[in-house]
Protein backbone atom coordinates (compact mmCIF):
# COMPACT_ATOMS: atom_id res chain seq x y z
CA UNK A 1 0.28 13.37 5.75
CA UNK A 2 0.21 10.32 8.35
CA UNK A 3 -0.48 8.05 5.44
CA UNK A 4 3.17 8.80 3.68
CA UNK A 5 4.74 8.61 7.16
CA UNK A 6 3.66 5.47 7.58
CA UNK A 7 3.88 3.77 4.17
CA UNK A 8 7.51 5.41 4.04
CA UNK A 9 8.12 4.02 7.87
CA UNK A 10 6.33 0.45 6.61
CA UNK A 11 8.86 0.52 3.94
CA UNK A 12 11.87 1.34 6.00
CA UNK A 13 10.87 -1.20 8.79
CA UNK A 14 10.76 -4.15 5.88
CA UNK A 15 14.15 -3.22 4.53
CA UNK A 16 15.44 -3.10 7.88
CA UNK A 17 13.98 -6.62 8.97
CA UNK A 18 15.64 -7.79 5.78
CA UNK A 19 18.92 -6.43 6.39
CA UNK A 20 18.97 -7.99 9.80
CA UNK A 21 18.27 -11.29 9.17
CA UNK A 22 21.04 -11.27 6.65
CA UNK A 23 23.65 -9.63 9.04
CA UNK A 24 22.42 -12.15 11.62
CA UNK A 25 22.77 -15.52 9.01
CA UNK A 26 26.39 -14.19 7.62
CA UNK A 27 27.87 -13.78 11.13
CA UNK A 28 30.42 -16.92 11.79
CA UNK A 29 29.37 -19.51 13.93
CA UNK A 30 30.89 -19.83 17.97
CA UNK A 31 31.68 -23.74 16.77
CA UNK A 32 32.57 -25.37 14.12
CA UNK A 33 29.53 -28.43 14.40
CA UNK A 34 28.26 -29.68 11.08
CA UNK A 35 29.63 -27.26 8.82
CA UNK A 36 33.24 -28.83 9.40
CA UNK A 37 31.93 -32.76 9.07
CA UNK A 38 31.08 -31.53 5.76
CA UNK A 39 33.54 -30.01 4.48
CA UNK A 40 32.86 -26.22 5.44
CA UNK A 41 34.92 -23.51 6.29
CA UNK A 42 34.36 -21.17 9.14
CA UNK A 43 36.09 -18.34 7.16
CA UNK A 44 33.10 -15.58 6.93
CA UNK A 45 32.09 -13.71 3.40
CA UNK A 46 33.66 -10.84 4.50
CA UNK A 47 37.15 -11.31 5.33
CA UNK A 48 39.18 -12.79 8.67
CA UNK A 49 38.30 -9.97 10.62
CA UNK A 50 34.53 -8.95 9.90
CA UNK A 51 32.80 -10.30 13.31
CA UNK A 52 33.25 -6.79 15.18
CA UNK A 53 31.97 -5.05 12.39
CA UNK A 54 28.82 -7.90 11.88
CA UNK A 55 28.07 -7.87 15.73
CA UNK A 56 28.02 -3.95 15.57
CA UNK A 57 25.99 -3.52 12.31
CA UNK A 58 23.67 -6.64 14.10
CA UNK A 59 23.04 -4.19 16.52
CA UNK A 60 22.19 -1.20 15.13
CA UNK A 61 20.00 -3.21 12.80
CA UNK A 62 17.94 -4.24 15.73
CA UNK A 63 17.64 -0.92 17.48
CA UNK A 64 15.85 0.33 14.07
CA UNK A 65 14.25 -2.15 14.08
CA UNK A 66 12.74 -1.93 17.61
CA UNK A 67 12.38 1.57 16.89
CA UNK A 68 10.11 1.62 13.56
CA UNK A 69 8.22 -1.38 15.38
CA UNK A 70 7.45 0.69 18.46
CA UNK A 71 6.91 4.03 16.04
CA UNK A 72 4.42 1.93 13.99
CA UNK A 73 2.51 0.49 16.60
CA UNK A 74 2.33 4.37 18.13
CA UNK A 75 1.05 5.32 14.99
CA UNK A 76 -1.77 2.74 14.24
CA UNK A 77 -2.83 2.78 17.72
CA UNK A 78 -3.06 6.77 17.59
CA UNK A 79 -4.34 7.68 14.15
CA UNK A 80 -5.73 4.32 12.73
CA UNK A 81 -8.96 3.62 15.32
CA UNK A 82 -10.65 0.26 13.13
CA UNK A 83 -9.33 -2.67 14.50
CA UNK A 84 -9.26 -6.43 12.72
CA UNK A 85 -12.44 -7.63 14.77
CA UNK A 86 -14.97 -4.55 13.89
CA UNK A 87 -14.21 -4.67 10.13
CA UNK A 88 -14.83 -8.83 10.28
CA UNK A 89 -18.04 -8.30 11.76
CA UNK A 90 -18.81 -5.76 9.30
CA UNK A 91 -17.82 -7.76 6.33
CA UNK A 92 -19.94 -11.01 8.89
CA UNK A 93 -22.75 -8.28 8.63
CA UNK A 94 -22.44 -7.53 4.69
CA UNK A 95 -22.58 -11.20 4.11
CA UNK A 96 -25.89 -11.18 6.02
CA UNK A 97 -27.13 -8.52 4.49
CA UNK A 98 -26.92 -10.08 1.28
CA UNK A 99 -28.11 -13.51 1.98
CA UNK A 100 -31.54 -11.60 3.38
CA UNK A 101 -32.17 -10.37 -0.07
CA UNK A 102 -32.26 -13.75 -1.66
């Protein structure tokens, strides 16, 4: 049961991440630096008017995103007890075991 919560949630979280950073890179620039030297326009993708509706959907973005980050870290901290240094000494260990044989 936890194991399709959080492969669903992992799932979710990357989509989300994704989503963000794209909602962050279209939003229109406060100044108009390099992109007007060369040529570029600081009309956005999505029409004169889109910044309210880019800074809002910026911010719900993150506030998943905080939220499946803080529910995932819950979740491996409650239900998943190895942690990255015991299972590198036990594959350290394995390799040992092996190089004692021969």
């Amino acid at each position: 049961m936890i194991e399709t919560i959080k492969s669903s949630l992992i799932i979710f979280h990357g989509v989300v991440s994704i989503l963000l950073v794209l909602s962050i890179l279209f939003q229109p620039s406060k100044s108009d630096d390099l992109g007007s030297m060369f040529g570029g326009s600081s009309e956005s993708v999505f029409g004169a008017d889109s910044s309210s509706f880019l800074r809002k959907l910026t911010k719900w973005l993150a506030t998943f995103f905080m939220i499946t980050s803080i529910s995932l870290g819950y979740i491996y901290i409650k239900f998943d007890k190895n942690s990255v240094i015991k299972e590198k000494v036990k594959i350290f260990e394995q390799k040992e075991e092996v190089s004692d044989i021969e």
